[in-house]
N, C-alpha and C. Protein backbone atom coordinates (compact mmCIF):
# COMPACT_ATOMS: atom_id res chain seq x y z
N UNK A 1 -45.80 -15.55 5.13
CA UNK A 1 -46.21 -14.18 4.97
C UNK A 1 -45.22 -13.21 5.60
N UNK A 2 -44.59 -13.11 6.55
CA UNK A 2 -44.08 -12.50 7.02
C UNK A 2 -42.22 -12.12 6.58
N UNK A 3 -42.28 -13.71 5.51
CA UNK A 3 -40.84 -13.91 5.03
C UNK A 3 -41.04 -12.80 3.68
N UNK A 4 -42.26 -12.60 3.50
CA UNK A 4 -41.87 -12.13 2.02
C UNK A 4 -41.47 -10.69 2.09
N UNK A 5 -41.92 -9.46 3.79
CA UNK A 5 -41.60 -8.14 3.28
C UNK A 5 -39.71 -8.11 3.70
N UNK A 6 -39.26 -9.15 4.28
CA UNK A 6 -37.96 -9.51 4.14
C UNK A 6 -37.35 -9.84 3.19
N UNK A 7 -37.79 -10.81 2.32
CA UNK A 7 -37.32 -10.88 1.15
C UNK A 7 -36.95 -9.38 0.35
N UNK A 8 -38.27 -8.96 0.13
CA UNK A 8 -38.58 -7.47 -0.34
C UNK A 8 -37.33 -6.85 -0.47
N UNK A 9 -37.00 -6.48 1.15
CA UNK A 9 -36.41 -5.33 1.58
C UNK A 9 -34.78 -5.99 1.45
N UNK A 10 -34.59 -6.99 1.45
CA UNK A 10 -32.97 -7.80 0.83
C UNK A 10 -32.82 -7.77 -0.32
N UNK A 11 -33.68 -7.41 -1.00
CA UNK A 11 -33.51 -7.41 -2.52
C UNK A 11 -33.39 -5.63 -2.80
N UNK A 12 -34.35 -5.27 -2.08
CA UNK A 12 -34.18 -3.88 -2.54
C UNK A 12 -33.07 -3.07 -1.83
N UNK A 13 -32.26 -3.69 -0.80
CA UNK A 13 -31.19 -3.03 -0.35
C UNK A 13 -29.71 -3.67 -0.98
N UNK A 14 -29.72 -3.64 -2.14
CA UNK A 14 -28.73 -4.58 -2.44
C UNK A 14 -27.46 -3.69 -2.57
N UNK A 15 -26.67 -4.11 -2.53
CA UNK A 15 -24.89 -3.59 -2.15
C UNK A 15 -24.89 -2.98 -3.76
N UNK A 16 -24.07 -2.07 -4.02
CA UNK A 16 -23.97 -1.97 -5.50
C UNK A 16 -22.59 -1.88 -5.42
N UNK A 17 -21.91 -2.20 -6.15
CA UNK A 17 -20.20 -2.42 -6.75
C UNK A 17 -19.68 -1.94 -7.64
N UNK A 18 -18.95 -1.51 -7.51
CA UNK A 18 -18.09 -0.97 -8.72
C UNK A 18 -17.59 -1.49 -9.97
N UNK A 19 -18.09 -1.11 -11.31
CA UNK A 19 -18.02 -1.71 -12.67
C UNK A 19 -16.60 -1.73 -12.78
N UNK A 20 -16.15 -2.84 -12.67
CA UNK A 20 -15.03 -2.71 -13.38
C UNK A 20 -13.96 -2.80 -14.82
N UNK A 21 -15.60 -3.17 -15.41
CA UNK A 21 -15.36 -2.34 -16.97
C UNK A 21 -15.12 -0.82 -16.94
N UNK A 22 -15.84 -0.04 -16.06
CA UNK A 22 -15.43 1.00 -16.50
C UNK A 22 -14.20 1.33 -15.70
N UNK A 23 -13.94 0.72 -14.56
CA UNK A 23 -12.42 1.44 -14.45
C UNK A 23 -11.15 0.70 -15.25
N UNK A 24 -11.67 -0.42 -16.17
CA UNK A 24 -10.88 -1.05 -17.35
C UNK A 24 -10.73 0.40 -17.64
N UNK A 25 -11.46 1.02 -18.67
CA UNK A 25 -11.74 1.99 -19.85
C UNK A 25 -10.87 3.26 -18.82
N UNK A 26 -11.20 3.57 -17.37
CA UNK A 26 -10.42 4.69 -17.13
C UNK A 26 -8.77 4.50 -17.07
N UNK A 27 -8.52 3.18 -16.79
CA UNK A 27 -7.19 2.49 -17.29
C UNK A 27 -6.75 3.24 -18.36
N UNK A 28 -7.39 2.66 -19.48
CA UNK A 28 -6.46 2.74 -20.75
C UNK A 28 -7.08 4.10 -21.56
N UNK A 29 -7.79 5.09 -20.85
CA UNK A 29 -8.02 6.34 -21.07
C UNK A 29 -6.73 7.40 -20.61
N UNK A 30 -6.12 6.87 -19.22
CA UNK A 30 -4.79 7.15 -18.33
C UNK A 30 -3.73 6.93 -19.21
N UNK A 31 -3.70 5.43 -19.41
CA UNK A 31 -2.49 5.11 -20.28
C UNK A 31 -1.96 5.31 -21.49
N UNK A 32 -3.41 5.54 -22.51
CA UNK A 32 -3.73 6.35 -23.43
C UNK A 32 -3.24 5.20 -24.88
N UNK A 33 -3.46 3.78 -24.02
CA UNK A 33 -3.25 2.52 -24.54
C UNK A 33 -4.45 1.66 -24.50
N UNK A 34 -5.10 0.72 -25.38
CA UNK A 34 -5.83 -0.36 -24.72
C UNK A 34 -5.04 -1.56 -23.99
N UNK A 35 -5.81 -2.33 -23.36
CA UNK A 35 -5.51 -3.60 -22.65
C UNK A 35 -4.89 -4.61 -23.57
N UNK A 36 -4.04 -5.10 -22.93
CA UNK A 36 -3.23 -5.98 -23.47
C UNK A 36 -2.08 -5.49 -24.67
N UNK A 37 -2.15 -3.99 -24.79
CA UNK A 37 -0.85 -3.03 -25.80
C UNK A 37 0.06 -2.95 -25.42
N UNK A 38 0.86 -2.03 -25.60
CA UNK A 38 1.98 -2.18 -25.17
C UNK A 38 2.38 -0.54 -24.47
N UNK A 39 2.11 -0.41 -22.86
CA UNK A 39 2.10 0.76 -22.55
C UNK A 39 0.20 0.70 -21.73
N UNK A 40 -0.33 -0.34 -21.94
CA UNK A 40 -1.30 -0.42 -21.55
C UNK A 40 -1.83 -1.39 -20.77
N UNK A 41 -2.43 -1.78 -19.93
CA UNK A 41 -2.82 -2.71 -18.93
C UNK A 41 -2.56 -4.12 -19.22
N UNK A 42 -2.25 -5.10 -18.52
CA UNK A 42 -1.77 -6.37 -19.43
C UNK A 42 -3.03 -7.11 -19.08
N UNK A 43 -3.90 -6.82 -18.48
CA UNK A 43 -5.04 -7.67 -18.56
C UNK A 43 -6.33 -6.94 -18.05
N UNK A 44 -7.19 -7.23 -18.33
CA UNK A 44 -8.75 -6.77 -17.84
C UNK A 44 -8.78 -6.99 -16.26
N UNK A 45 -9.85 -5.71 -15.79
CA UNK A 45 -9.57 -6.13 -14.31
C UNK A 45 -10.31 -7.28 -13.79
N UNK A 46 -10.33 -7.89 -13.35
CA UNK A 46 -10.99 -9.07 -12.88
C UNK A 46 -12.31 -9.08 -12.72
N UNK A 47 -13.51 -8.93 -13.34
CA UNK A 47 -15.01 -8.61 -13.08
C UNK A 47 -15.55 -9.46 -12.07
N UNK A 48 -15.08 -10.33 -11.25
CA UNK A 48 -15.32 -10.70 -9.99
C UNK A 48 -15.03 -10.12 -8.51
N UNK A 49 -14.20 -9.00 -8.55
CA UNK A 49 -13.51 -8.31 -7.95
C UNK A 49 -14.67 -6.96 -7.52
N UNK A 50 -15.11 -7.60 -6.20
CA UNK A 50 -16.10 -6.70 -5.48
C UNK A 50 -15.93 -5.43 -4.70
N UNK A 51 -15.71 -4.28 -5.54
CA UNK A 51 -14.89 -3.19 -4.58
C UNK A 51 -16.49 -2.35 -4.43
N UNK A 52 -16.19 -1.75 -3.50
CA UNK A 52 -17.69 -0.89 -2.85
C UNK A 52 -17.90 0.44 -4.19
N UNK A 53 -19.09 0.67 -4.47
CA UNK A 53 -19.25 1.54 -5.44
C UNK A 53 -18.30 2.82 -5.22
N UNK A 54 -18.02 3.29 -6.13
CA UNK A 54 -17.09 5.18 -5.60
C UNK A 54 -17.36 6.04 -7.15
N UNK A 55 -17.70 7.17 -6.34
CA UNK A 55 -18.34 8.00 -6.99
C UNK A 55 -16.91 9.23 -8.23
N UNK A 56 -15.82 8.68 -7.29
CA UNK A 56 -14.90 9.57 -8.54
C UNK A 56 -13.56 8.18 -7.58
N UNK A 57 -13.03 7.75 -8.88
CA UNK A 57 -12.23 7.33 -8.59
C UNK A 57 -10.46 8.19 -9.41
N UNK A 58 -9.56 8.08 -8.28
CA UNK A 58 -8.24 8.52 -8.48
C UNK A 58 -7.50 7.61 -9.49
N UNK A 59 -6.79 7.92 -10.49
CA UNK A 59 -5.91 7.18 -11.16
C UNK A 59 -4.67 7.88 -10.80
N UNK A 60 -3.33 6.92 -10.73
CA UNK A 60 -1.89 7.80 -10.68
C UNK A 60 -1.21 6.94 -11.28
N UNK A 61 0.04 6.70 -11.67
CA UNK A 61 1.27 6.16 -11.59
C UNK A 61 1.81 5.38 -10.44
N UNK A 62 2.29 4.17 -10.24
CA UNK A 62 2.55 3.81 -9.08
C UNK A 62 3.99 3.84 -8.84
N UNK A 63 4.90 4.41 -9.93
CA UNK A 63 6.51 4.93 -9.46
C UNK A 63 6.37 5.34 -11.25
N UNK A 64 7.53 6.34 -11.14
CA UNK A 64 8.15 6.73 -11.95
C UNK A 64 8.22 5.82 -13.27
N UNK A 65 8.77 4.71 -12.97
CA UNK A 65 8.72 3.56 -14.36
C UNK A 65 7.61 3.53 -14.59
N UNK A 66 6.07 4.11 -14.64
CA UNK A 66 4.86 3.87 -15.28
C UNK A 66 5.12 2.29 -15.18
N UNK A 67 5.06 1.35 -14.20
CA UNK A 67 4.83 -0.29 -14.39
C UNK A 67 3.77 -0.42 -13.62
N UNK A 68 2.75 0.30 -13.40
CA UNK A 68 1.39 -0.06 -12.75
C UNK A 68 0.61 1.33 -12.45
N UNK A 69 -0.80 1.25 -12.85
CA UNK A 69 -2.13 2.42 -12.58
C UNK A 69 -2.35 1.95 -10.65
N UNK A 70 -2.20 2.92 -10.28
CA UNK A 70 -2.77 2.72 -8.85
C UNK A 70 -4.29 3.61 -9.07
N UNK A 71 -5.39 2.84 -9.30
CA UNK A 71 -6.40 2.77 -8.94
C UNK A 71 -7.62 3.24 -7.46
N UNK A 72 -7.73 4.41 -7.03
CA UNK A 72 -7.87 4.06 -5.79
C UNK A 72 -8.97 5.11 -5.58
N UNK A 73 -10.15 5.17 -4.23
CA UNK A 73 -11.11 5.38 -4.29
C UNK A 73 -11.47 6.17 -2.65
N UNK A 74 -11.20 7.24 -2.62
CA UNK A 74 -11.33 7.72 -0.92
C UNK A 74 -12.65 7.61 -0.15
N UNK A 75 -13.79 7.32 -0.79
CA UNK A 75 -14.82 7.13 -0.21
C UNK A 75 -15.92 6.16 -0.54
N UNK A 76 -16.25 5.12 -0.32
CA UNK A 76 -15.19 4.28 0.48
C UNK A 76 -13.81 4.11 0.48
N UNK A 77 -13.18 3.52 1.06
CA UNK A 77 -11.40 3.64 0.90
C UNK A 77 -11.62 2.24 0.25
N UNK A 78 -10.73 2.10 -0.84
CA UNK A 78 -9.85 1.24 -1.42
C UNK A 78 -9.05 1.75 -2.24
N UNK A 79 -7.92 0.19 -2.79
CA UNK A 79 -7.17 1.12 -3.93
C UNK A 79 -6.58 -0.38 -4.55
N UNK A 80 -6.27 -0.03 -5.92
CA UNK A 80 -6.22 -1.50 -6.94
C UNK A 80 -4.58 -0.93 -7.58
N UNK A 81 -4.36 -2.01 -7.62
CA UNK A 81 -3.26 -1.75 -8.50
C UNK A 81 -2.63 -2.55 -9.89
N UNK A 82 -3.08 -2.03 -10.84
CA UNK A 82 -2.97 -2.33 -12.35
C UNK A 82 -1.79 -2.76 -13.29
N UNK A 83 -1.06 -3.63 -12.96
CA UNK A 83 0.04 -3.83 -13.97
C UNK A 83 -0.07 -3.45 -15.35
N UNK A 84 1.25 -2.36 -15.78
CA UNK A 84 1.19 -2.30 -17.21
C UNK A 84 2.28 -2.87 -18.01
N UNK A 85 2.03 -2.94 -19.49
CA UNK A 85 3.09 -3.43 -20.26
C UNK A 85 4.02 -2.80 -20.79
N UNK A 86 5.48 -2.89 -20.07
CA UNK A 86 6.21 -1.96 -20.38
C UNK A 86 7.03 -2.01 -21.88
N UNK A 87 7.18 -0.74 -22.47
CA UNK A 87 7.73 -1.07 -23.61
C UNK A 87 8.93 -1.62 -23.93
N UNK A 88 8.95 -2.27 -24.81
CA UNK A 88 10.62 -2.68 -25.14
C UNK A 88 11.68 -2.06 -24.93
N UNK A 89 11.60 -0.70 -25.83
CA UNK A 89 12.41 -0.06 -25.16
C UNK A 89 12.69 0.44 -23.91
N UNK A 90 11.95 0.45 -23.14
CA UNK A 90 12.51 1.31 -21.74
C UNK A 90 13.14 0.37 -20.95
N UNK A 91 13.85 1.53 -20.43
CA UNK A 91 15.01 1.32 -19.46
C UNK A 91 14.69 0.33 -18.33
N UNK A 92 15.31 -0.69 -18.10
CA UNK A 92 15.22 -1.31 -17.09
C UNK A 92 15.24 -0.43 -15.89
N UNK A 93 14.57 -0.59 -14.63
CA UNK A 93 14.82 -0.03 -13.06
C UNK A 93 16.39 -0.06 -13.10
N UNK A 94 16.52 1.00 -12.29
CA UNK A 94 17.86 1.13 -12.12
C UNK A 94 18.51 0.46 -10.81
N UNK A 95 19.33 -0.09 -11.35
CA UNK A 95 20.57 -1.24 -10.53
C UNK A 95 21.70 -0.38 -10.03
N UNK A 96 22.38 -1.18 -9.18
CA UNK A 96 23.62 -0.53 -8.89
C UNK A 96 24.75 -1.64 -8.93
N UNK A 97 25.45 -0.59 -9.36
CA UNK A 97 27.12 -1.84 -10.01
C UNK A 97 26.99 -2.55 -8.80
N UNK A 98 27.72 -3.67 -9.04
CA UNK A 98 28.20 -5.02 -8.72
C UNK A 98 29.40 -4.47 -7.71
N UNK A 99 29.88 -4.11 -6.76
CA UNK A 99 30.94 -3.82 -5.78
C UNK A 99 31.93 -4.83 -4.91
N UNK A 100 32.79 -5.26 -4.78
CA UNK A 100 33.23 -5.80 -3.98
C UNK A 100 32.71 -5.88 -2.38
N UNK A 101 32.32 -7.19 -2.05
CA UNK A 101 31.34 -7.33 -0.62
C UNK A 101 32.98 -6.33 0.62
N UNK A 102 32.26 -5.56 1.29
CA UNK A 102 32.84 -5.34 2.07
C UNK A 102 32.28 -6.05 3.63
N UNK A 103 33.53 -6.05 4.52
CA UNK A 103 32.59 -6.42 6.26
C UNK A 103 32.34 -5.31 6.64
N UNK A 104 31.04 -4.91 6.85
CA UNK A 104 30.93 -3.96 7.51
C UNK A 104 30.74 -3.95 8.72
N UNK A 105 31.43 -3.08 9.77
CA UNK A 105 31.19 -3.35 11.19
C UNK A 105 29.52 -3.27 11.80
N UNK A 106 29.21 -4.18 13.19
CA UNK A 106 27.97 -4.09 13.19
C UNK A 106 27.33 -2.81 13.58
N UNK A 107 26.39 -2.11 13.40
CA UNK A 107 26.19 -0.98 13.80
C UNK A 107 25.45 -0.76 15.41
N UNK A 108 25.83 0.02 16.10
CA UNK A 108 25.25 -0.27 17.89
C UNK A 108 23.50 0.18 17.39
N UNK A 109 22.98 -0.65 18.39
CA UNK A 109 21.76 0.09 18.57
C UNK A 109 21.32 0.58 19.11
N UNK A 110 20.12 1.59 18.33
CA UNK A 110 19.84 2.94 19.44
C UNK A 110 18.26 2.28 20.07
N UNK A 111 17.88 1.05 19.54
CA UNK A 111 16.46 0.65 20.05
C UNK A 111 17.06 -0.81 20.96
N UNK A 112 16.38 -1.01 22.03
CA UNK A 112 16.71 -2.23 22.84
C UNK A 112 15.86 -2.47 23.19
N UNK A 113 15.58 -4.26 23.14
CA UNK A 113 14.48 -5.11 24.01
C UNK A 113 13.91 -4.28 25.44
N UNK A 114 12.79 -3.79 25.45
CA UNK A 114 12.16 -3.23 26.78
C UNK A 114 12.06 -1.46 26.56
N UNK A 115 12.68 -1.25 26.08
CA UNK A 115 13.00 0.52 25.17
C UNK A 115 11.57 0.63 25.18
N UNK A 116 10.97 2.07 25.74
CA UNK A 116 10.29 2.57 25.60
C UNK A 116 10.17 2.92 24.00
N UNK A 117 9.41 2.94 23.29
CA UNK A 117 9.44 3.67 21.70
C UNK A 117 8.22 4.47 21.44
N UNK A 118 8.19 5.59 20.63
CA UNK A 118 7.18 6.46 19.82
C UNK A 118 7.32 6.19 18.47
N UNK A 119 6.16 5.45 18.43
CA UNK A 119 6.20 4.80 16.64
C UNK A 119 5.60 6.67 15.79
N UNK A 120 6.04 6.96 14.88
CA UNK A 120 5.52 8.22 14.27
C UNK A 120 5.17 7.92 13.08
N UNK A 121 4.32 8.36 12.16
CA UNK A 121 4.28 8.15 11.05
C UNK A 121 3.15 9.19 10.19
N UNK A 122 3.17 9.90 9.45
CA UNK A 122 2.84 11.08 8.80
C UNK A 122 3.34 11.41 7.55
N UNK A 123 2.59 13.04 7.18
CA UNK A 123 3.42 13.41 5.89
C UNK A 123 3.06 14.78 5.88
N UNK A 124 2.65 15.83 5.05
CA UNK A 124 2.33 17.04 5.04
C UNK A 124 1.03 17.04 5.24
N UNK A 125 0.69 18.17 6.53
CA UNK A 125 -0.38 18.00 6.79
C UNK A 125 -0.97 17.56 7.95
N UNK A 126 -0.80 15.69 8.56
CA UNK A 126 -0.49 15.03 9.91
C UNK A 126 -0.01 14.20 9.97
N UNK A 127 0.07 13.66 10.79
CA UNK A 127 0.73 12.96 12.02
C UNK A 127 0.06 12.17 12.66
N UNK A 128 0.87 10.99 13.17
CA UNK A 128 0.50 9.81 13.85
C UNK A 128 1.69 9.50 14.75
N UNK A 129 0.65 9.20 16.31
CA UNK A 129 2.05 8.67 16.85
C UNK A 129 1.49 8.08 17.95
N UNK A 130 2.17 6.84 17.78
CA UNK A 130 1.70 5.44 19.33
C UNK A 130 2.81 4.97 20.04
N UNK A 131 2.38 5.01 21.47
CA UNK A 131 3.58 4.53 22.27
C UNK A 131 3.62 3.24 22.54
N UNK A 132 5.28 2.58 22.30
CA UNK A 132 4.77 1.21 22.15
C UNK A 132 6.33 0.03 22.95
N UNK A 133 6.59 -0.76 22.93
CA UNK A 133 7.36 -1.22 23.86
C UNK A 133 8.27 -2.41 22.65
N UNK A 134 9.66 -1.71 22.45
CA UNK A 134 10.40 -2.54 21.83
C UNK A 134 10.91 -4.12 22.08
N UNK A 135 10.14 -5.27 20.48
CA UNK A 135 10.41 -6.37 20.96
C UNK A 135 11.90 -7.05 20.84
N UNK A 136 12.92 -6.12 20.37
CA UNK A 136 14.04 -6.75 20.39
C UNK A 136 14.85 -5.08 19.89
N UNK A 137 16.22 -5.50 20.19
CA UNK A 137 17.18 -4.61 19.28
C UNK A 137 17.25 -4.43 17.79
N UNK A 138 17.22 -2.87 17.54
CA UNK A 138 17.49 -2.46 16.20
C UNK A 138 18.45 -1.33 15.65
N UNK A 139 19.84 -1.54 14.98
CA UNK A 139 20.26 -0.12 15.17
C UNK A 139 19.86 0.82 13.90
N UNK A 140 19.83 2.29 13.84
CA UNK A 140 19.33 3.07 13.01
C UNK A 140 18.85 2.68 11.47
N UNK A 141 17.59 2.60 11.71
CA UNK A 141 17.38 2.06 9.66
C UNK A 141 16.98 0.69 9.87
N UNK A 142 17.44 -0.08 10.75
CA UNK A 142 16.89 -1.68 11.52
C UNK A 142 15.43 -1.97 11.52
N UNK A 143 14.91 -2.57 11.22
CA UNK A 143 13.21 -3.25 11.49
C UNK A 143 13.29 -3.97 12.68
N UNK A 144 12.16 -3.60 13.45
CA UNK A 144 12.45 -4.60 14.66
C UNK A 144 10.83 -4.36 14.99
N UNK A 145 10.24 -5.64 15.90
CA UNK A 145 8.86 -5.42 16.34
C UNK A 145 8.61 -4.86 17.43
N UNK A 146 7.59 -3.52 17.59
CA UNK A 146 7.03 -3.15 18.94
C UNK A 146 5.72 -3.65 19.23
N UNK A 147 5.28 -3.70 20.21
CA UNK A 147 4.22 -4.00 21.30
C UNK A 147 3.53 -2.61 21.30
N UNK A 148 2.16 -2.57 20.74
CA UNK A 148 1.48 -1.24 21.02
C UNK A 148 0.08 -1.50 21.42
N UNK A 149 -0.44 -2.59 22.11
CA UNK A 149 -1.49 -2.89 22.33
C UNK A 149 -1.51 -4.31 22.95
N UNK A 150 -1.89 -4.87 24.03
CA UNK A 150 -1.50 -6.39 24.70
C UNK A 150 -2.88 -7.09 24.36
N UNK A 151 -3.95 -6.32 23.63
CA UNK A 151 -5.11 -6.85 22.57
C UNK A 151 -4.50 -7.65 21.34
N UNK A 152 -3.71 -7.16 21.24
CA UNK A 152 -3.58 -6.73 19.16
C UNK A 152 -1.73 -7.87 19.28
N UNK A 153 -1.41 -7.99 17.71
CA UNK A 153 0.23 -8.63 17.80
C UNK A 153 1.13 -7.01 17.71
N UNK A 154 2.09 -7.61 17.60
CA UNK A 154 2.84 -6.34 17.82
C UNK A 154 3.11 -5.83 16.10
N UNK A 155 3.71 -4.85 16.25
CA UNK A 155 3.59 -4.04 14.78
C UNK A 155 5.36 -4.09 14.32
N UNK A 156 5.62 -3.81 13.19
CA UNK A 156 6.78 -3.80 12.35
C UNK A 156 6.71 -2.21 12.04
N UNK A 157 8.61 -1.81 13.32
CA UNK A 157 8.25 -0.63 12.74
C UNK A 157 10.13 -0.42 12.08
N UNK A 158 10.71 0.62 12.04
CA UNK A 158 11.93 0.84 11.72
C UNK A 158 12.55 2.12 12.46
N UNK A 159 13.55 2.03 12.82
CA UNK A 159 14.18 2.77 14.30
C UNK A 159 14.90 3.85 13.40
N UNK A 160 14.48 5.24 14.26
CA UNK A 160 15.74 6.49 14.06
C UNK A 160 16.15 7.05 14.63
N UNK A 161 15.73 6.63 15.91
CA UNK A 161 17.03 7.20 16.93
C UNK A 161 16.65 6.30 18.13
N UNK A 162 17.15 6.94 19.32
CA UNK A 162 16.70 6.07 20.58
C UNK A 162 15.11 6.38 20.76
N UNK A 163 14.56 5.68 21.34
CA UNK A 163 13.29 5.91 21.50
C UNK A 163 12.21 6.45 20.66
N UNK A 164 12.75 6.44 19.13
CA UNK A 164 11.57 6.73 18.26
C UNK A 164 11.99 5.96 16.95
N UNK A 165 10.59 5.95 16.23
CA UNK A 165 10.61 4.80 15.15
C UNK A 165 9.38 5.67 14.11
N UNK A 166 9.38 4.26 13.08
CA UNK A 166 8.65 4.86 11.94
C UNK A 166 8.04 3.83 11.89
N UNK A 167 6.68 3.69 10.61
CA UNK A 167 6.24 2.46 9.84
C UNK A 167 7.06 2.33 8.89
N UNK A 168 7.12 1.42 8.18
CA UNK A 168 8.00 0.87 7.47
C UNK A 168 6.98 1.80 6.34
N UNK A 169 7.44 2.17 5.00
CA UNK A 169 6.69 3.33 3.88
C UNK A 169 6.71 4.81 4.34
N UNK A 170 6.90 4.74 5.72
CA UNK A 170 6.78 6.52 5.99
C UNK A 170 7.87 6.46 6.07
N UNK A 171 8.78 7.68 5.67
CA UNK A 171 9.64 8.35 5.86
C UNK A 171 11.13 7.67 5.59
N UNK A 172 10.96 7.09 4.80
CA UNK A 172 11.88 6.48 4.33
C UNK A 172 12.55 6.97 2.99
């Protein structure tokens, strides 16, 4: 007796998820292609794929070459990303000639093992910034790991001057 107003109330609180038939259809409403065309999604989104319900979801471009719908949902946060089929004709990504290998000298670094660092990372609008303890040398443009928490592993950031850094996607 007591199992059943539990039952009840597990059934009636049930999670609801996001159709992903219909963000198929907002796909190829974007692309202005169906699935599996050419210019249009190369496959259905996975209907096993449990993303939290969202009440307006964002579609964009995920670069310039139109080669994927970034999918994505601010409340709850997620975000999917949709491979499309690119046409025959278009241009391959752009390469850069073939050059003769030069040595390039090594470059000094402005980050060193024990270096105090200010990881920053932002865009228009705000800002982020954690103080964190460099795990090795990096010189300008270098990836190297800091220490920003003796809870947590250390983070991957990328150095631009002495004592300050980025995440790797910002500001690059």
């Amino acid at each position: 007796m007591i199992f059943l107003p539990l039952l009840l109330a597990a059934a009636g609180g049930a999670v609801a998820f996001q159709d992903t038939g219909g963000l198929d259809r907002a796909v190829s409403a974007f692309t202005s292609r169906p699935i599996g065309a050419e210019g249009g999604a190369r496959t259905a989104i996975d209907s096993r794929l449990r993303l939290a319900a969202c009440s307006t979801v964002a579609l964009a471009w995920r670069t310039e070459a139109h080669d994927a719908v970034v999918v994505s949902c601010s409340g709850p946060d997620w975000r999917i990303f949709v491979p499309v089929i690119r046409p025959a004709n278009a241009a391959p990504p752009a390469t850069t000639a073939a050059r003769p290998m030069t040595v390039a000298a090594k470059a000094e670094p402005v980050i060193r093992r024990g270096d105090p660092v200010v990881i920053e990372a932002g865009s228009a609008g705000f800002s982020i910034s954690r103080e964190g303890v460099a795990m090795g040398d990096a010189p300008p443009g270098g990836r190297f790991m800091v220490k920003v928490d003796d809870a947590k592993g250390p983070v991957q950031a990328i150095a631009l001057e002495s004592g300050r850094a980025t995440l790797p996607g910002w500001g690059e």
